[in-house]
C-alpha atoms as a PDB file:
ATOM      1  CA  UNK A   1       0.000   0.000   0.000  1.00  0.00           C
ATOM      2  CA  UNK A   2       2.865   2.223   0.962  1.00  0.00           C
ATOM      3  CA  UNK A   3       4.743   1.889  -2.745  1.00  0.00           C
ATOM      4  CA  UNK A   4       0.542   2.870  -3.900  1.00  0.00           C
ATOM      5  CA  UNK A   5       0.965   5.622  -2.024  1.00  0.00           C
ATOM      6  CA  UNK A   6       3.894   7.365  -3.165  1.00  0.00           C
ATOM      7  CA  UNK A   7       3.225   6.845  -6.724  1.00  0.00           C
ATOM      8  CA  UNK A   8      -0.323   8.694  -6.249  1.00  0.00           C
ATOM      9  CA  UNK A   9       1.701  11.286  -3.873  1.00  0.00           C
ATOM     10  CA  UNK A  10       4.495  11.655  -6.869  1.00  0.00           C
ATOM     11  CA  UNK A  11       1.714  12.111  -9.158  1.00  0.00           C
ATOM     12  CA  UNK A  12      -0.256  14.393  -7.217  1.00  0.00           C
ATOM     13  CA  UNK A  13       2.695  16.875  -6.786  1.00  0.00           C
ATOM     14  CA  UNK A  14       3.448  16.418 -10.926  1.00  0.00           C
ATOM     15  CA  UNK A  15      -0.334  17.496 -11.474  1.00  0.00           C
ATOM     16  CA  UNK A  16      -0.391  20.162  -8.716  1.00  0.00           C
ATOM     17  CA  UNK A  17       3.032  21.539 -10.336  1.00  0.00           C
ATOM     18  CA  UNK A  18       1.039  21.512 -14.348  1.00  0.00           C
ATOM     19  CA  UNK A  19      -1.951  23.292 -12.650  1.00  0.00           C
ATOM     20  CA  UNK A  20       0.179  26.303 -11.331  1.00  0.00           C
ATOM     21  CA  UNK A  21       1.644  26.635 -14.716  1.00  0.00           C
ATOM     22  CA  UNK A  22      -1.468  26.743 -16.277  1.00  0.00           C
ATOM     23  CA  UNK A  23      -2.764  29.531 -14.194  1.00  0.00           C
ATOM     24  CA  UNK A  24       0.289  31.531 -15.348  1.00  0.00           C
ATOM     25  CA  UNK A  25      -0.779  30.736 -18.886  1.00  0.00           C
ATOM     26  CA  UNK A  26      -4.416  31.326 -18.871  1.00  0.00           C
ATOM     27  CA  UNK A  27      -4.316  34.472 -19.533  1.00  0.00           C
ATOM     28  CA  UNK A  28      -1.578  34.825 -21.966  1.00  0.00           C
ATOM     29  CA  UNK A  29      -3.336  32.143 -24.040  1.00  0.00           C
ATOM     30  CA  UNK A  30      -6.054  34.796 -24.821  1.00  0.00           C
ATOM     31  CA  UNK A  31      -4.341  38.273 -24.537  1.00  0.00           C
ATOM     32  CA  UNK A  32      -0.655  37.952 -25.921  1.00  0.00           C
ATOM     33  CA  UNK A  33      -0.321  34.352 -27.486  1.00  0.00           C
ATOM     34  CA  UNK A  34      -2.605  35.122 -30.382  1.00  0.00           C
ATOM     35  CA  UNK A  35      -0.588  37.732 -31.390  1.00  0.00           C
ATOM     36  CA  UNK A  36       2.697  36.313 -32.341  1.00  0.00           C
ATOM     37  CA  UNK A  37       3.468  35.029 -35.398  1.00  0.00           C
ATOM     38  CA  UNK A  38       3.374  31.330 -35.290  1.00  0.00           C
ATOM     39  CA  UNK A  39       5.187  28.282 -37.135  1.00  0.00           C
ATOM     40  CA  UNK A  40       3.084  25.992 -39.293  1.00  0.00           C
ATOM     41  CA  UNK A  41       3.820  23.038 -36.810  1.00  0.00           C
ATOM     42  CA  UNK A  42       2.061  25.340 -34.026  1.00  0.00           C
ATOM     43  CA  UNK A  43      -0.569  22.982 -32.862  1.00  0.00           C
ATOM     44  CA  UNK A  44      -3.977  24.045 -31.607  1.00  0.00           C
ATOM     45  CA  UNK A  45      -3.930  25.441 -27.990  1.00  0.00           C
ATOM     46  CA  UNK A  46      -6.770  22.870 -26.945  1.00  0.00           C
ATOM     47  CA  UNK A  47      -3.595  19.884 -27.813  1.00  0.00           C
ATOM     48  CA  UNK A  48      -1.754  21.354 -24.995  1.00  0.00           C
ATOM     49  CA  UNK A  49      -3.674  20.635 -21.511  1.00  0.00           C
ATOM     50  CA  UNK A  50      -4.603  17.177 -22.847  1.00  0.00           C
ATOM     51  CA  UNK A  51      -0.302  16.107 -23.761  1.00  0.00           C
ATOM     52  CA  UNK A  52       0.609  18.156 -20.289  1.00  0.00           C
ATOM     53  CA  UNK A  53      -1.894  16.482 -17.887  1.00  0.00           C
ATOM     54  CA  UNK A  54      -0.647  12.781 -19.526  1.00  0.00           C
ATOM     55  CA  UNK A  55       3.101  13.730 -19.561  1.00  0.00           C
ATOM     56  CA  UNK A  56       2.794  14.554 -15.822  1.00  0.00           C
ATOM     57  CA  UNK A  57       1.028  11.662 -14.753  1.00  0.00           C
ATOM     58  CA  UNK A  58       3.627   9.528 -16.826  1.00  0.00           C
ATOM     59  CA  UNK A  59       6.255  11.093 -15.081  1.00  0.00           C
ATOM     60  CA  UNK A  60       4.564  11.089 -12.332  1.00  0.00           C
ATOM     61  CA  UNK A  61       4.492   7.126 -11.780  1.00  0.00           C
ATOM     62  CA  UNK A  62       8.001   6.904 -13.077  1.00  0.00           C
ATOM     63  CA  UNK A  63       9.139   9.399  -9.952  1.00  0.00           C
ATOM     64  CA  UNK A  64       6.673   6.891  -7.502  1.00  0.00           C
ATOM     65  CA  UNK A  65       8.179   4.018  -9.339  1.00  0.00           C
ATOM     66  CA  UNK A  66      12.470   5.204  -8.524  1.00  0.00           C
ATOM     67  CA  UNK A  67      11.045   6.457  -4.943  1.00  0.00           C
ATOM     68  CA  UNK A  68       9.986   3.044  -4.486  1.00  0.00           C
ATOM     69  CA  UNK A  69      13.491   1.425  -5.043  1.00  0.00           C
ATOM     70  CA  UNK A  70      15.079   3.639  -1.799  1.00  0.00           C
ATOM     71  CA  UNK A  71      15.245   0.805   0.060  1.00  0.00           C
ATOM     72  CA  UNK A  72      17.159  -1.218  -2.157  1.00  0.00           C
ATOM     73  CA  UNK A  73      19.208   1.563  -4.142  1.00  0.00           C
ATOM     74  CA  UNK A  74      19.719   4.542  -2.050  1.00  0.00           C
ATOM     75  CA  UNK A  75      21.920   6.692  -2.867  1.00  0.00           C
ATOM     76  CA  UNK A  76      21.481   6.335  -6.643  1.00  0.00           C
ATOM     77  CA  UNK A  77      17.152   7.047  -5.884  1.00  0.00           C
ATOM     78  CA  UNK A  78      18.415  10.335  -3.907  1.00  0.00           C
ATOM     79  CA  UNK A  79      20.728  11.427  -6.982  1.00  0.00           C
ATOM     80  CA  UNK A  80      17.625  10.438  -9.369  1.00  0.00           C
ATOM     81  CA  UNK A  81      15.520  12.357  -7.404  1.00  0.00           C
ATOM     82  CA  UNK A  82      17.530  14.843  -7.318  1.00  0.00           C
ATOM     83  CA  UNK A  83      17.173  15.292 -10.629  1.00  0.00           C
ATOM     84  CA  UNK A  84      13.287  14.669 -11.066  1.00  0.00           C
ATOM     85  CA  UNK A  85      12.843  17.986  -8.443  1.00  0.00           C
ATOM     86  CA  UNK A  86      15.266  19.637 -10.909  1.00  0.00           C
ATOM     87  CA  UNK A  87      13.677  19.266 -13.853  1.00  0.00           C
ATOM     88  CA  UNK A  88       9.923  19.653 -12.277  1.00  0.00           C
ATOM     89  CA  UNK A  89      11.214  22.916 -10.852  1.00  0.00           C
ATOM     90  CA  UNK A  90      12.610  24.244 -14.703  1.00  0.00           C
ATOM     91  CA  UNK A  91       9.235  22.633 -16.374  1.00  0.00           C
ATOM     92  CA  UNK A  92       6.955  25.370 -13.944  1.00  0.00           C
ATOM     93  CA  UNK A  93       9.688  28.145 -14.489  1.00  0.00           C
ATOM     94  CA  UNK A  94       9.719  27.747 -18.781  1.00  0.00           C
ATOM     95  CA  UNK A  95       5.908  28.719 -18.083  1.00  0.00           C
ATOM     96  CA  UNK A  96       6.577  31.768 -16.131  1.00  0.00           C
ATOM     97  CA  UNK A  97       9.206  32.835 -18.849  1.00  0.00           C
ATOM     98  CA  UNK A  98       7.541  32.440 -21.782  1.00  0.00           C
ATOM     99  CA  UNK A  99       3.508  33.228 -20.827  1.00  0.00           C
ATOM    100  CA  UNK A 100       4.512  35.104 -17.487  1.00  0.00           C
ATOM    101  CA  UNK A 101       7.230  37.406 -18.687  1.00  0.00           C
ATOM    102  CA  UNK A 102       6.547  37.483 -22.416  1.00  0.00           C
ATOM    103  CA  UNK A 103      10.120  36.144 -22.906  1.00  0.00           C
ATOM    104  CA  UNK A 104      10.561  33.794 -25.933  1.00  0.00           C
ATOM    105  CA  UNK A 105      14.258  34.091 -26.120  1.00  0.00           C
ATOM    106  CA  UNK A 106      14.439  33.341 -22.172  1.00  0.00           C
ATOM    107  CA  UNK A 107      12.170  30.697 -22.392  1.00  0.00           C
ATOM    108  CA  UNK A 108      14.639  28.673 -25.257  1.00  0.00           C
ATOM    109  CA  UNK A 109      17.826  28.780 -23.078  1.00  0.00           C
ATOM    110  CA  UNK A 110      15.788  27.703 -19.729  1.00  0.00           C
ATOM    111  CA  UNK A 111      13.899  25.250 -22.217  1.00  0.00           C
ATOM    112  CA  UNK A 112      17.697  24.152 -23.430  1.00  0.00           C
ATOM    113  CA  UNK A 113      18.253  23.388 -19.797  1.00  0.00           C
ATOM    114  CA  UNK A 114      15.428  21.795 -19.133  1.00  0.00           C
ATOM    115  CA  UNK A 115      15.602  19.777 -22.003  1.00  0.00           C
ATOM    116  CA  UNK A 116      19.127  18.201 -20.417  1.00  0.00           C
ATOM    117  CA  UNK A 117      18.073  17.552 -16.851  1.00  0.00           C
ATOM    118  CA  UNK A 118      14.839  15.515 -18.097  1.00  0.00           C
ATOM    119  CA  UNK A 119      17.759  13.456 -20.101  1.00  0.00           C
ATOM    120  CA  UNK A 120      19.557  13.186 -16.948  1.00  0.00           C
ATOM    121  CA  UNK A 121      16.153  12.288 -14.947  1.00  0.00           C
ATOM    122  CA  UNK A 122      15.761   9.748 -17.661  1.00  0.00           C
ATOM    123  CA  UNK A 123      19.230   8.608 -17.724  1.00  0.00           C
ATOM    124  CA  UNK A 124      19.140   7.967 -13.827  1.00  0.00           C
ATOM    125  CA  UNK A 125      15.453   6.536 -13.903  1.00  0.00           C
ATOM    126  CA  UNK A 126      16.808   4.061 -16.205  1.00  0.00           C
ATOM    127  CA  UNK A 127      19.574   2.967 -14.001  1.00  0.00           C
ATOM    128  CA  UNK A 128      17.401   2.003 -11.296  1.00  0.00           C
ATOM    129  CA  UNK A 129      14.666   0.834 -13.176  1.00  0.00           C
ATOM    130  CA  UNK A 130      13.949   0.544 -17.028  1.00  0.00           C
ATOM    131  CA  UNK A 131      10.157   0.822 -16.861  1.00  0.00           C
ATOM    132  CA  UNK A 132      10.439   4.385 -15.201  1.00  0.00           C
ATOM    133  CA  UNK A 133      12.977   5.414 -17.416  1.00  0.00           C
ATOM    134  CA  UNK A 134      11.004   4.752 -20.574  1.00  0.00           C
ATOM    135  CA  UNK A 135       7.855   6.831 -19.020  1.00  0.00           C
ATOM    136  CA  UNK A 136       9.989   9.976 -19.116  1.00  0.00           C
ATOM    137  CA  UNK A 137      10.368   9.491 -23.372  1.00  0.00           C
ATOM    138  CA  UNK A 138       7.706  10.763 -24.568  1.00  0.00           C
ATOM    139  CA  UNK A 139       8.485  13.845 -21.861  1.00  0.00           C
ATOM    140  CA  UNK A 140      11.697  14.598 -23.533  1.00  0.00           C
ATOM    141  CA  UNK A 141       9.894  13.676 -27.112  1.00  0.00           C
ATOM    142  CA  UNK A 142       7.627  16.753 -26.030  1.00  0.00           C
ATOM    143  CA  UNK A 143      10.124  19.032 -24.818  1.00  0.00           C
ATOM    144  CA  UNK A 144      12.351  18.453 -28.095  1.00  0.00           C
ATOM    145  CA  UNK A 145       9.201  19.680 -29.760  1.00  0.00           C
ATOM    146  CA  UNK A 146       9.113  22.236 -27.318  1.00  0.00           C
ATOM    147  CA  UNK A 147      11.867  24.027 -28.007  1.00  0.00           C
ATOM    148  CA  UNK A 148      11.770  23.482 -31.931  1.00  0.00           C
ATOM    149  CA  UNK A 149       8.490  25.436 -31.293  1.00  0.00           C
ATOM    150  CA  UNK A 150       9.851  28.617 -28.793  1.00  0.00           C
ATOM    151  CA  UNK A 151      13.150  28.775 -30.923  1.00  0.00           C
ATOM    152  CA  UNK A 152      10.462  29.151 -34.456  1.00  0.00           C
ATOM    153  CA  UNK A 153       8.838  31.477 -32.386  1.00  0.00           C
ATOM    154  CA  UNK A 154      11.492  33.614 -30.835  1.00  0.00           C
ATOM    155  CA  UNK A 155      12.837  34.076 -34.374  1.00  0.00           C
ATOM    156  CA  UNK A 156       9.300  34.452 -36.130  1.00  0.00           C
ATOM    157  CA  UNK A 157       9.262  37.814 -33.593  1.00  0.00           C
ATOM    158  CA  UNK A 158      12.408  38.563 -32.397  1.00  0.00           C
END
């Protein structure tokens, strides 16, 4: 029940972080979003809760699934950890940068960052255990679209 537990608690906190981002978007979406100019990859705003709310629950599980193995592996779970907190921390700040400051060019070198601590995450998750590093691929599969997307758009405006 306990291992239950901190996969829903890992989860949670994944969720609860993609909420608060989305309240920094919100109003961005409507006010100053529709008025950049946009690549023709841009996909439709409604894509974007839908991909977010499955990413974090897939990364989510993956984060229950290492915290699960501290028992058996602990000081490679803390350094994993480590870098899940990392990259969950640079995932809320990207949304703050881009839709809270109206930054584009900010955004792509945090989003650079960001992009490399989720391969670390995944590269540590995978140590420990292969199922919870393969949940964090289609997170850096997003991201790498990510930043193709603020890097057309930063240029598109700059």
């Amino acid at each position: 029940m306990q291992k239950i537990l901190r996969i829903v608690l890992v989860v949670a906190t994944c969720l609860v972080i993609g909420y608060l981002s989305g309240v920094v978007t919100r109003e961005s979406i409507t006010t100053w979003y529709p008025t950049l100019i946009k690549p023709v990859f841009n996909p439709p705003n409604w894509i974007f809760a839908p991909v977010w709310t499955v990413l974090y629950i897939m990364i989510g599980v993956a984060g229950g699934m290492i915290w699960n193995r501290m028992e058996t592996d602990e000081e490679n779970v803390k350094k994993a950890f480590k870098f899940f907190m990392y990259q969950l921390g640079l995932n809320a700040l990207w949304s703050y940068l881009f839709f809270g400051l109206h930054n584009p060019l900010l955004a792509l070198i945090e989003i650079i960052l960001l992009w490399l601590v989720i391969f670390e995450t995944y590269t540590q998750f995978k140590k420990i255990d292969k199922v919870a590093g393969m949940l964090f691929v289609p997170y850096l599969a997003w991201v790498s679209f990510a930043t193709v997307l603020n890097a057309s758009i930063w240029w598109l405006n700059k």
